[in-house]
C-alpha atoms as a PDB file:
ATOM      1  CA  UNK A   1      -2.831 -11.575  16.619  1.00  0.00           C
ATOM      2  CA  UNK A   2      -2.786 -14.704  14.127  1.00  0.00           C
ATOM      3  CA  UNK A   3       1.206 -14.846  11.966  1.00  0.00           C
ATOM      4  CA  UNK A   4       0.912 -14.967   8.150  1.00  0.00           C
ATOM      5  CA  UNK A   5       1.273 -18.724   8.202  1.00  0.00           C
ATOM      6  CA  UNK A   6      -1.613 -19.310  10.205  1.00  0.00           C
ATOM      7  CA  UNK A   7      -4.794 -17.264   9.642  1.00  0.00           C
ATOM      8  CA  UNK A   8      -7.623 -19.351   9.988  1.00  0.00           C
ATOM      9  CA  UNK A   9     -10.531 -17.678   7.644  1.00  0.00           C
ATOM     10  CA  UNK A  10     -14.607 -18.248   8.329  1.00  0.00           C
ATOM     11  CA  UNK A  11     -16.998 -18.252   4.900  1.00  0.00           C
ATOM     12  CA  UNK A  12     -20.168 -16.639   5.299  1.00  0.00           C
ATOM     13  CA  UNK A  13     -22.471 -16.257   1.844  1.00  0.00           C
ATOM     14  CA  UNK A  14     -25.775 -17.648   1.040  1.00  0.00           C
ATOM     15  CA  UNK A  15     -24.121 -18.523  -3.120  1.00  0.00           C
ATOM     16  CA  UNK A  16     -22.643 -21.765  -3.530  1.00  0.00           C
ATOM     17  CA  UNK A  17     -20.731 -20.580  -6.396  1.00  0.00           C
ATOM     18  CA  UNK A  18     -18.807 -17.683  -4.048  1.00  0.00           C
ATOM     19  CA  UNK A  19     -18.162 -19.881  -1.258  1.00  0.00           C
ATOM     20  CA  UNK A  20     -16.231 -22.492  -3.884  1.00  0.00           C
ATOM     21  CA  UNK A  21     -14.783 -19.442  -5.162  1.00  0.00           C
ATOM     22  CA  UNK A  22     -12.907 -18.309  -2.600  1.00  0.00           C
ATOM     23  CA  UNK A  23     -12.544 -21.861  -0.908  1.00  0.00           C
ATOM     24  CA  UNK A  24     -10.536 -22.261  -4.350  1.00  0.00           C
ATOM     25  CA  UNK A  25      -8.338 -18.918  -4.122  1.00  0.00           C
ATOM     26  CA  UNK A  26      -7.350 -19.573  -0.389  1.00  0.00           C
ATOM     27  CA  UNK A  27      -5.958 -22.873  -1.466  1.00  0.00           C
ATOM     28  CA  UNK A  28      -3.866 -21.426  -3.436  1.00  0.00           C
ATOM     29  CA  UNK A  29      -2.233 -19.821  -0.128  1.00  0.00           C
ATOM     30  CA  UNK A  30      -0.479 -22.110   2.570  1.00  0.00           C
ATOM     31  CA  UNK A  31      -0.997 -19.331   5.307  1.00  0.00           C
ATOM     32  CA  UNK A  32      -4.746 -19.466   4.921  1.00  0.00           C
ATOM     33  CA  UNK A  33      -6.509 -22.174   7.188  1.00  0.00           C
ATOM     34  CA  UNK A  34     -10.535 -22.514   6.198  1.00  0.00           C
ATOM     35  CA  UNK A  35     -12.044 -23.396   8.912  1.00  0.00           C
ATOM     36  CA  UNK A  36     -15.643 -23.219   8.068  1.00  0.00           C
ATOM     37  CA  UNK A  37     -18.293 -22.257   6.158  1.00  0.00           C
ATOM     38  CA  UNK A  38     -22.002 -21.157   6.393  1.00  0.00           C
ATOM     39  CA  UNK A  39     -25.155 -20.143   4.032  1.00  0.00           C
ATOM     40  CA  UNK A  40     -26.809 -17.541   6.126  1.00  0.00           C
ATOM     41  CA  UNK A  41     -26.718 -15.115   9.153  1.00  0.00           C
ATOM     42  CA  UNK A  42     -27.319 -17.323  12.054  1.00  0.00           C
ATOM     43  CA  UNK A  43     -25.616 -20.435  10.818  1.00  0.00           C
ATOM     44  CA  UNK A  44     -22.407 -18.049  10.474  1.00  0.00           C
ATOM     45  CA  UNK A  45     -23.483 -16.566  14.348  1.00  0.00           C
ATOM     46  CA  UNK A  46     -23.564 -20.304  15.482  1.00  0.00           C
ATOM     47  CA  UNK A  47     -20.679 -21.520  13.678  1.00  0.00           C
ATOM     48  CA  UNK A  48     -17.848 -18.679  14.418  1.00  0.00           C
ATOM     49  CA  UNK A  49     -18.797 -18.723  18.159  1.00  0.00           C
ATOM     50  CA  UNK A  50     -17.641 -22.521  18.088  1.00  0.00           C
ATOM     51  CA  UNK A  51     -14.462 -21.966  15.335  1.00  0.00           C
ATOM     52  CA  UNK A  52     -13.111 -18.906  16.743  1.00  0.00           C
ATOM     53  CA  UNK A  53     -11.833 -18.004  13.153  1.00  0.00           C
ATOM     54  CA  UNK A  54      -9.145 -14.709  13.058  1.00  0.00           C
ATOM     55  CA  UNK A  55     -10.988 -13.181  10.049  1.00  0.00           C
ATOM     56  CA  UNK A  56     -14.772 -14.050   9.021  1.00  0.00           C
ATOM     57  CA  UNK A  57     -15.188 -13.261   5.045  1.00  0.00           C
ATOM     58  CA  UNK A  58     -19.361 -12.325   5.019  1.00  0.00           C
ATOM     59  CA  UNK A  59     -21.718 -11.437   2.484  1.00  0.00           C
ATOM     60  CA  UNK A  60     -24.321  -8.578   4.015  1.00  0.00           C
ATOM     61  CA  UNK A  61     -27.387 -10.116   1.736  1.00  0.00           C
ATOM     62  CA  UNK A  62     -28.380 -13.150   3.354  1.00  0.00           C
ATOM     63  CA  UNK A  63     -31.305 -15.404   4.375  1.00  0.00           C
ATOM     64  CA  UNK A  64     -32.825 -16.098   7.839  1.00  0.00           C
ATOM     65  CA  UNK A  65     -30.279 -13.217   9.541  1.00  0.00           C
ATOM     66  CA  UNK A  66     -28.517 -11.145   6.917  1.00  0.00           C
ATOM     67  CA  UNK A  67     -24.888  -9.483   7.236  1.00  0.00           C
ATOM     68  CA  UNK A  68     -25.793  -6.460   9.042  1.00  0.00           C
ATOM     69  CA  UNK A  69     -28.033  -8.285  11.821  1.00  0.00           C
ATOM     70  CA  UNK A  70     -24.957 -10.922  11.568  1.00  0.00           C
ATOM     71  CA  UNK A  71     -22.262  -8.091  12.671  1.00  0.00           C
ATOM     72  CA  UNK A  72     -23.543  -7.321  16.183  1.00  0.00           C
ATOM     73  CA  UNK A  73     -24.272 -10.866  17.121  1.00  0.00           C
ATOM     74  CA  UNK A  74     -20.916 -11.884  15.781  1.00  0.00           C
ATOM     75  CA  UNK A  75     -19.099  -9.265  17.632  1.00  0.00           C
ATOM     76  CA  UNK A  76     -20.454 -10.442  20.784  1.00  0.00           C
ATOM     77  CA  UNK A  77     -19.535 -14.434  20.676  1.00  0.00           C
ATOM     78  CA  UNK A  78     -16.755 -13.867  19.104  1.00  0.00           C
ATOM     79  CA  UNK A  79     -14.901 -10.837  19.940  1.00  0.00           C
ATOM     80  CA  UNK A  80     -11.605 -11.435  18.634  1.00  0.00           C
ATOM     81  CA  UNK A  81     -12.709 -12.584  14.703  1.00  0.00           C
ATOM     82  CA  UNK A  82     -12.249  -9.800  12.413  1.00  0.00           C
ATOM     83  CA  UNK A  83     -14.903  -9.579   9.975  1.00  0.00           C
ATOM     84  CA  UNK A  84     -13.714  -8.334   6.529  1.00  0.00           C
ATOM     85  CA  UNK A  85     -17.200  -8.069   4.617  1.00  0.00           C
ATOM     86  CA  UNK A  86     -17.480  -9.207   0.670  1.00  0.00           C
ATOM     87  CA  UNK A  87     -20.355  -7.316  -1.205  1.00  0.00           C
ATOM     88  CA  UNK A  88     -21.784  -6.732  -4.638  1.00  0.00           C
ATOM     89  CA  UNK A  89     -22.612  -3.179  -3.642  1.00  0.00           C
ATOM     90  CA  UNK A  90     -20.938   0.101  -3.013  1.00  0.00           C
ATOM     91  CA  UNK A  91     -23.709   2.536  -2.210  1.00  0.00           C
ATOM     92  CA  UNK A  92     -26.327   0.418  -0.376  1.00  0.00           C
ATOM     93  CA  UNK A  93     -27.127   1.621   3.061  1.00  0.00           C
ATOM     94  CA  UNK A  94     -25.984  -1.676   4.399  1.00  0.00           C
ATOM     95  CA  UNK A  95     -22.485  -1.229   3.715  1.00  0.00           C
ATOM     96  CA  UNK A  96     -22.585   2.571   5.947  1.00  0.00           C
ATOM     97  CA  UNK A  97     -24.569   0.363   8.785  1.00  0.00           C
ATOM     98  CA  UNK A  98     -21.419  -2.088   8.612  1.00  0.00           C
ATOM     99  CA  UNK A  99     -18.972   0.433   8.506  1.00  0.00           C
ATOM    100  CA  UNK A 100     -20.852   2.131  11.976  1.00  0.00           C
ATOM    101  CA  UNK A 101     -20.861  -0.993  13.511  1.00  0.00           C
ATOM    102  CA  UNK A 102     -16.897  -1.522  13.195  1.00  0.00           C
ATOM    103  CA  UNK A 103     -16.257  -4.116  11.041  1.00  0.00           C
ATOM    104  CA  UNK A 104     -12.530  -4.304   9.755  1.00  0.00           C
ATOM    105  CA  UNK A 105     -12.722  -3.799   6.285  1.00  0.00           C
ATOM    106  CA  UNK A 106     -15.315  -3.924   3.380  1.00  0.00           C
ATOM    107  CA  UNK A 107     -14.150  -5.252  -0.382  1.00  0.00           C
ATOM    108  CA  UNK A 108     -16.459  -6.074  -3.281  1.00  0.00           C
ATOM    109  CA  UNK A 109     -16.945  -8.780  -5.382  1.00  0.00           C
ATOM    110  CA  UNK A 110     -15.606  -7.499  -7.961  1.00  0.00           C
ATOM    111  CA  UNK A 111     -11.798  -6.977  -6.616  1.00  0.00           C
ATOM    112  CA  UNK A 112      -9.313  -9.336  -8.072  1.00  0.00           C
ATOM    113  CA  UNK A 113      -7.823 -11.792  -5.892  1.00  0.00           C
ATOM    114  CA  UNK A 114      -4.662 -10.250  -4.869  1.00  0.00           C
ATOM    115  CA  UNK A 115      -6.559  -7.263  -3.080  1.00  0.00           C
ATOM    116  CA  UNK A 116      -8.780  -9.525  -1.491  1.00  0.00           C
ATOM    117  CA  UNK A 117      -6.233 -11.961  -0.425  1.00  0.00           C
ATOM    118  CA  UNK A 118      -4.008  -8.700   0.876  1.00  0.00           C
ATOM    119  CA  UNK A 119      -7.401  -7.534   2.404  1.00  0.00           C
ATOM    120  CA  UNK A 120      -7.523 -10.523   4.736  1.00  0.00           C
ATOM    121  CA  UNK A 121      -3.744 -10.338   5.688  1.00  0.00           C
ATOM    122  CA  UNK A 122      -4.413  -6.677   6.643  1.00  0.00           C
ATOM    123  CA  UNK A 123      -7.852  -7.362   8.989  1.00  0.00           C
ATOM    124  CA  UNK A 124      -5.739 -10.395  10.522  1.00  0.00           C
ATOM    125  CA  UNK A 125      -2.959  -7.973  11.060  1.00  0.00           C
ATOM    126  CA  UNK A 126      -5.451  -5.699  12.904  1.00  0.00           C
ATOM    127  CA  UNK A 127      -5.522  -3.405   9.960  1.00  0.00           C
ATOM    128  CA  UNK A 128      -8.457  -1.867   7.806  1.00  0.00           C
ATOM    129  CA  UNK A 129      -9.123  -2.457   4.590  1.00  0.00           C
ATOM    130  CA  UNK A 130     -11.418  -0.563   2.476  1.00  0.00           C
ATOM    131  CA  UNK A 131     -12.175  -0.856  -1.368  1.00  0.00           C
ATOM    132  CA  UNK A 132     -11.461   2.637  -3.123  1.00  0.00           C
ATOM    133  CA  UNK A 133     -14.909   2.218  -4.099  1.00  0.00           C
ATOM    134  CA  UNK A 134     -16.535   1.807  -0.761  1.00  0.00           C
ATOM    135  CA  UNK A 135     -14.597   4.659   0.875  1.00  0.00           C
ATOM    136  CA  UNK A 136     -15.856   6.865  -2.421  1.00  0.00           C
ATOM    137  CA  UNK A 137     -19.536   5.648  -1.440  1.00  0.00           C
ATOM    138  CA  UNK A 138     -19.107   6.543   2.194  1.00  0.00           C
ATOM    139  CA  UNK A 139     -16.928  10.138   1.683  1.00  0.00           C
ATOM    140  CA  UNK A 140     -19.815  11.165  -0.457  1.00  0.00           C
ATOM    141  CA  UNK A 141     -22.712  10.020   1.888  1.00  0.00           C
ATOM    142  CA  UNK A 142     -24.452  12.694   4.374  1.00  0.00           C
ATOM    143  CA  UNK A 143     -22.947  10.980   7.442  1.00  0.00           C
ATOM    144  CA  UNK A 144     -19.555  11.139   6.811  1.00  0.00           C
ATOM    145  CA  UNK A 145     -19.686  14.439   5.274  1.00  0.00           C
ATOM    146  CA  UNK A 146     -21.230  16.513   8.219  1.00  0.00           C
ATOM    147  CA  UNK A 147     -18.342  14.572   9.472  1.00  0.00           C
ATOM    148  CA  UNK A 148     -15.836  15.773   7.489  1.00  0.00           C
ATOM    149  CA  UNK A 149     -16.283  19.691   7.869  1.00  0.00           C
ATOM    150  CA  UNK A 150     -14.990  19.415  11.989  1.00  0.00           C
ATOM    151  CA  UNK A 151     -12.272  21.429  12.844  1.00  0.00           C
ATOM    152  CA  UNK A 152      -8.426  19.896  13.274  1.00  0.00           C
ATOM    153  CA  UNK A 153      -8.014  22.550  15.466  1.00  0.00           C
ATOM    154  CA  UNK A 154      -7.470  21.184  18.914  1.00  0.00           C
ATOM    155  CA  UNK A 155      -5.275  18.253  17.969  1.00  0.00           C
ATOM    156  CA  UNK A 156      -1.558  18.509  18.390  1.00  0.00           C
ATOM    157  CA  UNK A 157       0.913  17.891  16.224  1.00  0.00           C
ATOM    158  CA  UNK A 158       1.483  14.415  17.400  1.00  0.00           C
ATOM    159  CA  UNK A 159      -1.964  13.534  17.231  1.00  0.00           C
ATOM    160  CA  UNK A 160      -1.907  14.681  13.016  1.00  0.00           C
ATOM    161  CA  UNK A 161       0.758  12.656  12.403  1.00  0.00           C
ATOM    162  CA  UNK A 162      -0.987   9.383  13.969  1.00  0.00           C
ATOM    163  CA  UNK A 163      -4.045  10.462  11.969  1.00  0.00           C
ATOM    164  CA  UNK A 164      -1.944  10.778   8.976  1.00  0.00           C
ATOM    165  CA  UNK A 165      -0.607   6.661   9.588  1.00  0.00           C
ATOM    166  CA  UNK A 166      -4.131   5.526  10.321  1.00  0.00           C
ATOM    167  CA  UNK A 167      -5.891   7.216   6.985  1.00  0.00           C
ATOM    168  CA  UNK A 168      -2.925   4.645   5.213  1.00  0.00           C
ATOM    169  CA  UNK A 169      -4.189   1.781   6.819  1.00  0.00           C
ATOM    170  CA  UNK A 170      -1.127   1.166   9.216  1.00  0.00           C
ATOM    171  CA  UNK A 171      -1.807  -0.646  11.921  1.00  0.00           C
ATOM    172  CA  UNK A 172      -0.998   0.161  15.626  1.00  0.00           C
ATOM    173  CA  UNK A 173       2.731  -1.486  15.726  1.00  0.00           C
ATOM    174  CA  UNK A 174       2.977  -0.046  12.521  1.00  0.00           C
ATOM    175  CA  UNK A 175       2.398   3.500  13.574  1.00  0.00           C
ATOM    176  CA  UNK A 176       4.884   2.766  17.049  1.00  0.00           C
ATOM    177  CA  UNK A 177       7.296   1.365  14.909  1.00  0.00           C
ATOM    178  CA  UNK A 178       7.326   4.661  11.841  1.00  0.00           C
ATOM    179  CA  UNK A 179       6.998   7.284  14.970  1.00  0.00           C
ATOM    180  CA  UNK A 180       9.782   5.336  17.253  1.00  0.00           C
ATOM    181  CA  UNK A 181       6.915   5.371  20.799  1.00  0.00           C
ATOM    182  CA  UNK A 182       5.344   2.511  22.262  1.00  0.00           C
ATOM    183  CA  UNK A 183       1.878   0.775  21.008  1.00  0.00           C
ATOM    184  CA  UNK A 184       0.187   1.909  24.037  1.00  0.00           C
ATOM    185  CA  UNK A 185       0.877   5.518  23.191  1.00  0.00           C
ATOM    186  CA  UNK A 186      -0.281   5.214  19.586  1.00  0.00           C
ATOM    187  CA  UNK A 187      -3.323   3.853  21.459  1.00  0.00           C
ATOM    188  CA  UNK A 188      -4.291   7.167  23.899  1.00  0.00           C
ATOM    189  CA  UNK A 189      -3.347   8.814  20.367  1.00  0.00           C
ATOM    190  CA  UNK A 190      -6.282   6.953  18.871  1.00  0.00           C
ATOM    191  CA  UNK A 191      -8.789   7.623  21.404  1.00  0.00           C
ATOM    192  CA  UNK A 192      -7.576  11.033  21.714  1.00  0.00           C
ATOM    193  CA  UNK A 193      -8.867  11.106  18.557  1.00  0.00           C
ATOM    194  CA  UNK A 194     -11.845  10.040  18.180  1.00  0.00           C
ATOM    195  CA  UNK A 195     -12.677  11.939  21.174  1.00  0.00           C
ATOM    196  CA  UNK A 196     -11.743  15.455  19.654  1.00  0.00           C
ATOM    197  CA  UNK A 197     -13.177  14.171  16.448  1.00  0.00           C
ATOM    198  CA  UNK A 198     -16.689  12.673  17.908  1.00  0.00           C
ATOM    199  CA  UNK A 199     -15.696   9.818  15.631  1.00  0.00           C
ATOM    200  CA  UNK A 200     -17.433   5.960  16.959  1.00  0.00           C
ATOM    201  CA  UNK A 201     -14.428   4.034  15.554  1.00  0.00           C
ATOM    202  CA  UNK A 202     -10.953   3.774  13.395  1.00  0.00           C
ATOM    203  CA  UNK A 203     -12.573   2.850  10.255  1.00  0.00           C
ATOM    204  CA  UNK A 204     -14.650   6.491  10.430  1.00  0.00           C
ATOM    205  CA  UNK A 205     -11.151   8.234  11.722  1.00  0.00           C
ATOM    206  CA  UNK A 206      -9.502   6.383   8.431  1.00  0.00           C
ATOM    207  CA  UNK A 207     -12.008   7.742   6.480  1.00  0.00           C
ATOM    208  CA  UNK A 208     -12.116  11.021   7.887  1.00  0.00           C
ATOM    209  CA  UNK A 209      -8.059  11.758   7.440  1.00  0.00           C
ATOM    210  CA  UNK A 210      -8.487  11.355   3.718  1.00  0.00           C
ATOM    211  CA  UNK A 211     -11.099  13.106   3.184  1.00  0.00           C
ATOM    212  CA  UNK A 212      -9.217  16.113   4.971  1.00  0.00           C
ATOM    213  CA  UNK A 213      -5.923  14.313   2.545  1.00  0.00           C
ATOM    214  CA  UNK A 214      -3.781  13.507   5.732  1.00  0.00           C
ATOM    215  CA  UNK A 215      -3.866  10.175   4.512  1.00  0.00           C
END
């Protein structure tokens, strides 16, 4: 996991204007590293598997391989890279199919710079990081919301109280340190969960604890 002085960020949007954009803003910030930059799908594929960047920034509308085919590939070469996806939409099915695939967090263009800039420091920590807008998009879409309606039944005390930390955002070590265990607990608390909950990953356990306001 990268320190705060040494995150080393990956571009990926097809717009000349947004990749100067936020080449500009991380400038500003001595703990961001820019590593590289590329205008479509499978230049960013190419390029990540070779820079090995903590957190890729993508756009999901691109040419030759767009953001969503980009994911999966991605995720494959390049394992480690959390991908923290940059989008001009909220409700486009594109966003849900990066959510499903995992992806660390999903902001829009429209945020100002301090919540993206916070977004990227929370992906690199191993965190999530969803736009209030996005997470309205997805609570109100049919997947998550047959989702939503499962029983918390079956999970221990314990296991609500990790849920709780997770809907917030709070990473692993963050959730060992407020509950006083070890990270590797928190962990077979996490899969516990998503077990009970039939949930594929943390972003749809983050999104289901607020939905049922534990988070």
């Amino acid at each position: 996991m990268p320190t705060l002085d040494s995150i080393k960020i990956f571009i990926a949007d097809d717009h000349p204007i947004v990749r100067q954009g936020l080449r500009l803003l991380l400038s500003t910030r001595p703990e961001f590293e820019l590593v590289g930059e590329a205008r479509n799908g499978r230049e960013a594929v190419q390029l990540v598997a070779q820079s090995s960047p903590d957190v890729l920034i993508l756009d999901l509308v691109m040419p030759e391989m767009d953001g969503t085919q980009a994911i999966t590939a991605i995720q494959q070469v390049a394992p480690e890279t959390s991908i923290l996806v940059l989008t001009s939409f909220t409700d486009d099915e594109k966003v849900l199919s990066a959510i499903q695939a995992g992806v660390a967090g999903c902001m829009i263009k429209d945020s100002s710079p301090d919540e993206l800039l916070e977004a990227i420091r929370t992906v690199a920590r191993g965190g999530r990081a969803l736009h209030p807008l996005v997470i309205q998009r997805l609570a109100q879409s049919p997947h998550q919301s047959s989702q939503s309606n499962q029983p918390l039944a079956d999970l221990t005390p314990r296991e609500i109280e990790v849920l709780g930390y997770v809907g917030r955002g709070m990473t692993n070590q963050q959730i060992a340190d407020e509950l006083r265990i070890s990270v590797r607990t928190v962990h077979a608390h996490i899969r516990s969960l998503l077990d009970k909950l039939d949930l594929a990953n943390r972003t749809r356990l983050a999104l289901f604890a607020r939905d049922n306001r534990l988070g």
